[in-house]
C-alpha atoms as a PDB file:
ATOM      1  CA  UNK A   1       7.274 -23.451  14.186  1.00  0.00           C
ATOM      2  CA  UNK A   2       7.157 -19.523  12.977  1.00  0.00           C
ATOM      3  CA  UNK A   3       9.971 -17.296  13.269  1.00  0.00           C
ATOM      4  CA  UNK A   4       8.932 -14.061  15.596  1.00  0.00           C
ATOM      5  CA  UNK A   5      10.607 -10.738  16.575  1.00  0.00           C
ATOM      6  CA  UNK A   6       9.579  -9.276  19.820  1.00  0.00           C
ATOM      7  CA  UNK A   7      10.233  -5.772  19.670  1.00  0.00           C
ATOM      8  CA  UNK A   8       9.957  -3.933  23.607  1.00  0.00           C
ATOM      9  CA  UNK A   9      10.452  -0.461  24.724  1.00  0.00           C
ATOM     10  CA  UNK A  10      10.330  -0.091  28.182  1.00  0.00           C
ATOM     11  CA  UNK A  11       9.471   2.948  30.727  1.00  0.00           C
ATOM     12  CA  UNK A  12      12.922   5.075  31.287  1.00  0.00           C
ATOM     13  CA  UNK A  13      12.735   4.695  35.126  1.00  0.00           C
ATOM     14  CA  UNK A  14      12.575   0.828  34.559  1.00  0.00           C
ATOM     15  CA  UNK A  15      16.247   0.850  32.694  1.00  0.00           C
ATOM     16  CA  UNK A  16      17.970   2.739  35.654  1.00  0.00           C
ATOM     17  CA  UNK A  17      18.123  -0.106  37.938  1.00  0.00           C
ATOM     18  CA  UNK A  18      20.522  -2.923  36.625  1.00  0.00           C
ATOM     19  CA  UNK A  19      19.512  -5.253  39.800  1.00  0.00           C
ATOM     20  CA  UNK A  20      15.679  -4.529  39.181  1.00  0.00           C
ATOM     21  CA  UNK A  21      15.926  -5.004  35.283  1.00  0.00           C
ATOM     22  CA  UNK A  22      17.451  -8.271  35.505  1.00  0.00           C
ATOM     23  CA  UNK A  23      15.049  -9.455  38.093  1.00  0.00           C
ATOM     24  CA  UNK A  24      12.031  -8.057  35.903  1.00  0.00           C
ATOM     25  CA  UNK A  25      13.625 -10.029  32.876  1.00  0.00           C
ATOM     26  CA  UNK A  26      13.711 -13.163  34.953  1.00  0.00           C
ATOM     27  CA  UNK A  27      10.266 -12.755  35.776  1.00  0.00           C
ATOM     28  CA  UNK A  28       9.086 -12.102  32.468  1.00  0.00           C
ATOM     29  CA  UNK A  29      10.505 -14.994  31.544  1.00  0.00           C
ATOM     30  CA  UNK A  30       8.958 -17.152  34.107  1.00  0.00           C
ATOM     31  CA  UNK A  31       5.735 -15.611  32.877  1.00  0.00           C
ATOM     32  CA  UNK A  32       6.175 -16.312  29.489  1.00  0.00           C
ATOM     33  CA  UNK A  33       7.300 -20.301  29.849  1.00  0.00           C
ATOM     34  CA  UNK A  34       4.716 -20.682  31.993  1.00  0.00           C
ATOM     35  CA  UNK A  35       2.011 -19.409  29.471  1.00  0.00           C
ATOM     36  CA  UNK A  36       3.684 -20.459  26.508  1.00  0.00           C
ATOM     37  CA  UNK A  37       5.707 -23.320  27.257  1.00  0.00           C
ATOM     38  CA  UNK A  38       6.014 -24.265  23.762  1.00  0.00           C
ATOM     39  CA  UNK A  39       7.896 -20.825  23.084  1.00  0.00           C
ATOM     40  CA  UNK A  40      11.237 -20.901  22.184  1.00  0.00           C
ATOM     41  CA  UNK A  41      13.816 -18.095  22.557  1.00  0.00           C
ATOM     42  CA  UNK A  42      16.803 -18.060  19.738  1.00  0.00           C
ATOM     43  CA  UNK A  43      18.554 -14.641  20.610  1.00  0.00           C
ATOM     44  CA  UNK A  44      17.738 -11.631  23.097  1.00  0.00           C
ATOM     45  CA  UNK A  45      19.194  -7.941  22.660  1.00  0.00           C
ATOM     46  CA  UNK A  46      19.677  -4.899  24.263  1.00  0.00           C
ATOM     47  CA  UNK A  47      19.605  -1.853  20.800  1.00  0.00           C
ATOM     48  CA  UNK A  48      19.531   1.227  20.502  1.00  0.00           C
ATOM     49  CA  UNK A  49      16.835   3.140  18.833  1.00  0.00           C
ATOM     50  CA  UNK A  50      13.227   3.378  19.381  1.00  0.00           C
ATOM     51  CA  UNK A  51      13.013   0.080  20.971  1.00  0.00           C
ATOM     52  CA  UNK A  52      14.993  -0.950  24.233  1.00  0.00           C
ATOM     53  CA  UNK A  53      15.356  -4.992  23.616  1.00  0.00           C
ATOM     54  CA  UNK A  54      14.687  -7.061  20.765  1.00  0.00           C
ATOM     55  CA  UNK A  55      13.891 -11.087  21.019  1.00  0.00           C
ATOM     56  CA  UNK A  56      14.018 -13.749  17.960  1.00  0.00           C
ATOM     57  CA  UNK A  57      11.432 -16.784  19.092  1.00  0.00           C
ATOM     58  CA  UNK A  58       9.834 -19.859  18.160  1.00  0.00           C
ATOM     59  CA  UNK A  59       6.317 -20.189  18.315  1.00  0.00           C
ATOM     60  CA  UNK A  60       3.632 -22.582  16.853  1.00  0.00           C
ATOM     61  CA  UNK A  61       1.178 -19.928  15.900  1.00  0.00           C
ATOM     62  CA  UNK A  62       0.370 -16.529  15.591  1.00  0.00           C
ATOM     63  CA  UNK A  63      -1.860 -16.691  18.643  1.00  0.00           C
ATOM     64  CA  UNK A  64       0.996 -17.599  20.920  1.00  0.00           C
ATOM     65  CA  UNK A  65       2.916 -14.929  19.401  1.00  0.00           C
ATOM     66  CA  UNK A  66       0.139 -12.139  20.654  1.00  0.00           C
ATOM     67  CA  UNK A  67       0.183 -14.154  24.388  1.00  0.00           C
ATOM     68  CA  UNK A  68       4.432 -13.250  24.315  1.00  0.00           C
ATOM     69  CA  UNK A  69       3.600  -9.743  24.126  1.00  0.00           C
ATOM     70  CA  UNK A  70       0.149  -9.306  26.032  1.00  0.00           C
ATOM     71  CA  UNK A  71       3.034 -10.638  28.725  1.00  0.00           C
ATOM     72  CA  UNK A  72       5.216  -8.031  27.808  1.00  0.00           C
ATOM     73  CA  UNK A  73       2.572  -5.561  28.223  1.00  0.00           C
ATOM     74  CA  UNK A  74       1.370  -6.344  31.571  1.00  0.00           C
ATOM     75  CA  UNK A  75       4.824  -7.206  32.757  1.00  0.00           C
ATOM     76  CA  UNK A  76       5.751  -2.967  32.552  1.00  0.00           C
ATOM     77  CA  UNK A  77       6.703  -2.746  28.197  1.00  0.00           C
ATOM     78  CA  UNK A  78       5.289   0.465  27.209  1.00  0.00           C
ATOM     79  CA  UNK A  79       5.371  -0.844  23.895  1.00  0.00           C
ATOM     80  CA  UNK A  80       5.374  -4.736  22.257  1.00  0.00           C
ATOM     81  CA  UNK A  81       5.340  -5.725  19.418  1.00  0.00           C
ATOM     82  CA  UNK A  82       5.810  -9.374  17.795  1.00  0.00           C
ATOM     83  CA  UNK A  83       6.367  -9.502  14.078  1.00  0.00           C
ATOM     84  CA  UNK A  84       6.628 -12.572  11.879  1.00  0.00           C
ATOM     85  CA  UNK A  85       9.740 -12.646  10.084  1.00  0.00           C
ATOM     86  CA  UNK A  86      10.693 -15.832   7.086  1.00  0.00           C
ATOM     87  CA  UNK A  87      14.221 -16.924   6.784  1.00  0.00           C
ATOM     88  CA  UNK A  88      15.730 -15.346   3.607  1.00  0.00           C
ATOM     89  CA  UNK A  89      15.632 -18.464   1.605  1.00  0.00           C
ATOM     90  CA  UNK A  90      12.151 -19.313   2.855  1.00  0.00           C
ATOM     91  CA  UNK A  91      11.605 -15.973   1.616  1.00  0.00           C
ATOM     92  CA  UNK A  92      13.563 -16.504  -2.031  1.00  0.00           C
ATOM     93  CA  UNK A  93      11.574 -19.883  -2.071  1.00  0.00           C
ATOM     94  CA  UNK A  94       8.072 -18.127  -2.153  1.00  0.00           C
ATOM     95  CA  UNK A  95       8.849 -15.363  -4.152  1.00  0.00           C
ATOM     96  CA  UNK A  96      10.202 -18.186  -6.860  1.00  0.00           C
ATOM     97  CA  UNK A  97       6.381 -19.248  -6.652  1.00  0.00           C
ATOM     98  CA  UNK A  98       4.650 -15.868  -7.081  1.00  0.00           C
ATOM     99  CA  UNK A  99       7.149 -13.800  -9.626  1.00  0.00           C
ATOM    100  CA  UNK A 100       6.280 -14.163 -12.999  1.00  0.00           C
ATOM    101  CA  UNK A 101       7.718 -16.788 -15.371  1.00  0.00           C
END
């Protein structure tokens, strides 16, 4: 399975309402499990910055990864985006394969 970030910003007037938020996260999730069953979530976060909420997932392809945030999208995001990310030694692994002897 691929490592993704999910990366949301949501519409100001949706992060005014803690009882509506959570209910819109539970429903989002629904969504999502139902669509993408095979999705797995490893962390979820509230940041600061440009982006309201960041999520680390499991998916099994890159394809499943756009379905997370089309979700996102219609479920009131004003912006999603999902990025592939490599663990660090993954990472150090391939780069040992590339970099010049």
């Amino acid at each position: 399975m691929a490592t993704f970030v999910l990366m949301t910003r949501l519409a100001p007037e949706a992060l005014h309402d803690a009882r509506g938020r959570r209910a819109m996260g539970r429903d989002w999730l629904k969504k999502v499990h139902e669509k993408c069953p095979e999705v797995r979530f490893l962390a979820h976060y509230a940041i600061l910055g440009p982006y309201d909420f960041m999520d680390i997932y499991e998916a099994p392809d890159v394809e499943t990864a756009h379905k997370v945030s089309l979700i996102s999208r219609a479920e009131g995001a004003v912006t999603a985006e999902s990025w592939e990310a490599l663990a660090y030694d993954r990472f150090l692994a391939v780069l040992g394969e590339v970099a010049p002897n």
